[in-house]
Protein backbone atom coordinates (compact mmCIF):
# COMPACT_ATOMS: atom_id res chain seq x y z
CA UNK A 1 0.00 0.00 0.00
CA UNK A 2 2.71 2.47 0.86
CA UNK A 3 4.19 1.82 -2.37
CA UNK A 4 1.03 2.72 -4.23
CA UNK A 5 0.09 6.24 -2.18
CA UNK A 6 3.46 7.14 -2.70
CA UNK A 7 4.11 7.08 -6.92
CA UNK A 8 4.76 10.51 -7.97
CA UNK A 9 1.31 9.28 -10.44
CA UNK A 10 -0.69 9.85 -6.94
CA UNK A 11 1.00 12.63 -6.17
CA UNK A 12 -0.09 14.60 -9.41
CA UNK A 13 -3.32 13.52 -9.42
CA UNK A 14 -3.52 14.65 -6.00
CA UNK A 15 -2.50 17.78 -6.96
CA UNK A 16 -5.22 17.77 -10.09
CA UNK A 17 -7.96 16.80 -7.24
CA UNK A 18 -6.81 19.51 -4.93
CA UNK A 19 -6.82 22.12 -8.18
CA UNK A 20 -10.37 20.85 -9.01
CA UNK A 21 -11.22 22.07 -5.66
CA UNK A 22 -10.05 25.29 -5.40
CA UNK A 23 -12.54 26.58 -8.01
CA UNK A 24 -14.91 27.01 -5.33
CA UNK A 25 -14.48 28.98 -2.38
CA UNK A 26 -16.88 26.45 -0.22
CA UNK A 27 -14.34 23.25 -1.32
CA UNK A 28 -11.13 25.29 -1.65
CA UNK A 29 -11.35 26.12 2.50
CA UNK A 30 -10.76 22.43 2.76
CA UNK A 31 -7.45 22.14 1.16
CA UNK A 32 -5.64 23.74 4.30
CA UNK A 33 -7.36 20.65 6.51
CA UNK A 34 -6.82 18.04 3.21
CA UNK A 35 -3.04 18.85 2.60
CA UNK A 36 -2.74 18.83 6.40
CA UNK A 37 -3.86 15.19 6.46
CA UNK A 38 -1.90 13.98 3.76
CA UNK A 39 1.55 15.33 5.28
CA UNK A 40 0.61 13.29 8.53
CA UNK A 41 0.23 10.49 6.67
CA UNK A 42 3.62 10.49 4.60
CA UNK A 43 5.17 11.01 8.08
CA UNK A 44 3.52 8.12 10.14
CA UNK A 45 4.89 5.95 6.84
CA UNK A 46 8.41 7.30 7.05
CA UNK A 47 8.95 8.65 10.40
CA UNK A 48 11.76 11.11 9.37
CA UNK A 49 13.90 12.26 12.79
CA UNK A 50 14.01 15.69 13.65
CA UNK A 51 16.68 17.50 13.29
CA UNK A 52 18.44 21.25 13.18
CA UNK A 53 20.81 20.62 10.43
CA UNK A 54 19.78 23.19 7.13
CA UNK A 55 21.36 20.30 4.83
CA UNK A 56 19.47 17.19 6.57
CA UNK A 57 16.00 19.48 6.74
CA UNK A 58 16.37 19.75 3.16
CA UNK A 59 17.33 16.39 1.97
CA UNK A 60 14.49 14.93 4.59
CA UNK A 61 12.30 17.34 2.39
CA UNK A 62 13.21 15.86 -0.95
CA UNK A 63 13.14 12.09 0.69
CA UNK A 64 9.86 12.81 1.57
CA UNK A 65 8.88 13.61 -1.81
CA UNK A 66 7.68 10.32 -4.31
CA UNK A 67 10.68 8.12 -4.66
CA UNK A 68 9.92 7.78 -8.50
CA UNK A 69 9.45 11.58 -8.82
CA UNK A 70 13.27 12.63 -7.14
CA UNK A 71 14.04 14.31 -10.30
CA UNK A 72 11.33 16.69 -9.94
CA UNK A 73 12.70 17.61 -6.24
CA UNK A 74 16.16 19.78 -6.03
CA UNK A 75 18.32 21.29 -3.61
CA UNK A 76 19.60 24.16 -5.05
CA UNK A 77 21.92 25.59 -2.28
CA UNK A 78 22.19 25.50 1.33
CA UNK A 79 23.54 28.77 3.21
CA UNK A 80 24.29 28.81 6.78
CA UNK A 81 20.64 30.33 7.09
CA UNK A 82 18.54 28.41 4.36
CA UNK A 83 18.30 25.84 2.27
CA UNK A 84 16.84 26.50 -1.08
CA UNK A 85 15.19 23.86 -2.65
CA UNK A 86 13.39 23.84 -6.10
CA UNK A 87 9.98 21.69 -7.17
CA UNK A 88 10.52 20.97 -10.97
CA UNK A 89 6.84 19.08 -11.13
CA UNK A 90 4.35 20.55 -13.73
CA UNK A 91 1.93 22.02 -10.95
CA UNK A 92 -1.54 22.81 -12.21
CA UNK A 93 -1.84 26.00 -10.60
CA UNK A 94 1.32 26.89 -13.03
CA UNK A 95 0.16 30.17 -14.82
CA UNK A 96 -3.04 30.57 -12.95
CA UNK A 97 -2.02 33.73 -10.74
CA UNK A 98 -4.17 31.22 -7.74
CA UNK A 99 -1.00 31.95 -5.28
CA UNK A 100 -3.64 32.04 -2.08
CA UNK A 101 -3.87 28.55 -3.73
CA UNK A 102 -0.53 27.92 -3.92
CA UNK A 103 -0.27 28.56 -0.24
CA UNK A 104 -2.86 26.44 1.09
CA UNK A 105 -1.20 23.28 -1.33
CA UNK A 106 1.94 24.04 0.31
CA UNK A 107 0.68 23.51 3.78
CA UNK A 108 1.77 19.88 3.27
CA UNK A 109 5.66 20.49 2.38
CA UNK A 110 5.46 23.18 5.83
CA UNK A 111 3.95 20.11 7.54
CA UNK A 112 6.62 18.26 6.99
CA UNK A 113 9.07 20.44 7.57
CA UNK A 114 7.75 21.56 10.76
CA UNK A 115 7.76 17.74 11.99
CA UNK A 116 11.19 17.43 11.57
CA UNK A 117 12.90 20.96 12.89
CA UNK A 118 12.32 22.82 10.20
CA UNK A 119 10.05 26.13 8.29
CA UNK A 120 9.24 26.36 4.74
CA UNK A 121 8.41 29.62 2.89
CA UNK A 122 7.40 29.48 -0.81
CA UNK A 123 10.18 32.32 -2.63
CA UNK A 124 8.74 31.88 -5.84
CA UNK A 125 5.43 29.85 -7.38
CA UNK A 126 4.90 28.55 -10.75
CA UNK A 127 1.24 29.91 -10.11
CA UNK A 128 2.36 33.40 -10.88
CA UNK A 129 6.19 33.72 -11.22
CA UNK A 130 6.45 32.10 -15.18
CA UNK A 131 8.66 29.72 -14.18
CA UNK A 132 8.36 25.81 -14.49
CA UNK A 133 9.54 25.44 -10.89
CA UNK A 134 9.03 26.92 -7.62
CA UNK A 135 11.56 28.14 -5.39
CA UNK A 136 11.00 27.57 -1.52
CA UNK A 137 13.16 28.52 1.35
CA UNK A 138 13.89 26.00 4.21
CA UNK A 139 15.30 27.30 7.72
CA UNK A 140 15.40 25.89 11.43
CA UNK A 141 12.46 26.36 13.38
CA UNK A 142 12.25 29.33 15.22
CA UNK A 143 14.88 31.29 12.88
CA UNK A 144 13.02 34.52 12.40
CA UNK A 145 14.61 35.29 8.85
CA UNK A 146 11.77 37.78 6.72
CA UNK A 147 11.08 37.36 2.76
């Protein structure tokens, strides 16, 4: 079963699902609580261990990620302050200027992070930025570093 929920397949379609929702303001208030959820479950199935390390925050993030979909996941550069990672996936908010969106899919990668030590701010999103990736900013938990 774990193999199944987590292909990088389920992962898009997830994503689709989660886009059909957000056309309507009653269904797209769920996505928060959905994406939530979903980040629980990939940590009860991998139980990553916490830690403050910027390098080991962001390759947790990426192991986290499908296994068959690494190539889509990339750490860009790590700083003593942040680790920049990239998402490479075609998102289907990409174009759509739905960055409130964007934000409430991206509850699940701050999830994670927050399980293990860490914060997540999105830098840039393919919803609005015209770029096929998005750029996202990892730091320890508790660093107070503004965007």
């Amino acid at each position: 079963m774990k193999k199944i929920i987590e292909k990088q397949k389920v992962f898009d379609l997830t994503l689709k699902f989660l886009s059909f929702l957000s056309n309507w303001k009653l269904t797209e208030s769920l996505i928060p609580s959905i994406t939530k959820l979903l980040a629980k479950l990939n940590l009860s199935l991998n139980r990553p261990k916490p830690t403050n390390d910027l390098r080991k925050l962001a390759e947790i993030w990426k192991a986290l990620m499908p296994p068959d979909g690494q190539e889509n996941y990339k750490v860009a550069k790590v700083t003593n302050s942040t680790a920049f990672v990239e998402i490479y996936l075609h998102c289907p908010l990409r174009g759509t200027g739905k960055i409130n969106t964007c934000h409430s899919f991206m509850n699940y990668d701050r999830t994670l992070m927050k399980n293990v030590g860490g914060s997540l701010t999105v830098l840039e999103s393919q919803s609005d930025s015209g770029k096929p990736y998005c750029k996202l900013a990892i730091r320890r938990l508790g660093d107070n570093i503004d965007d």
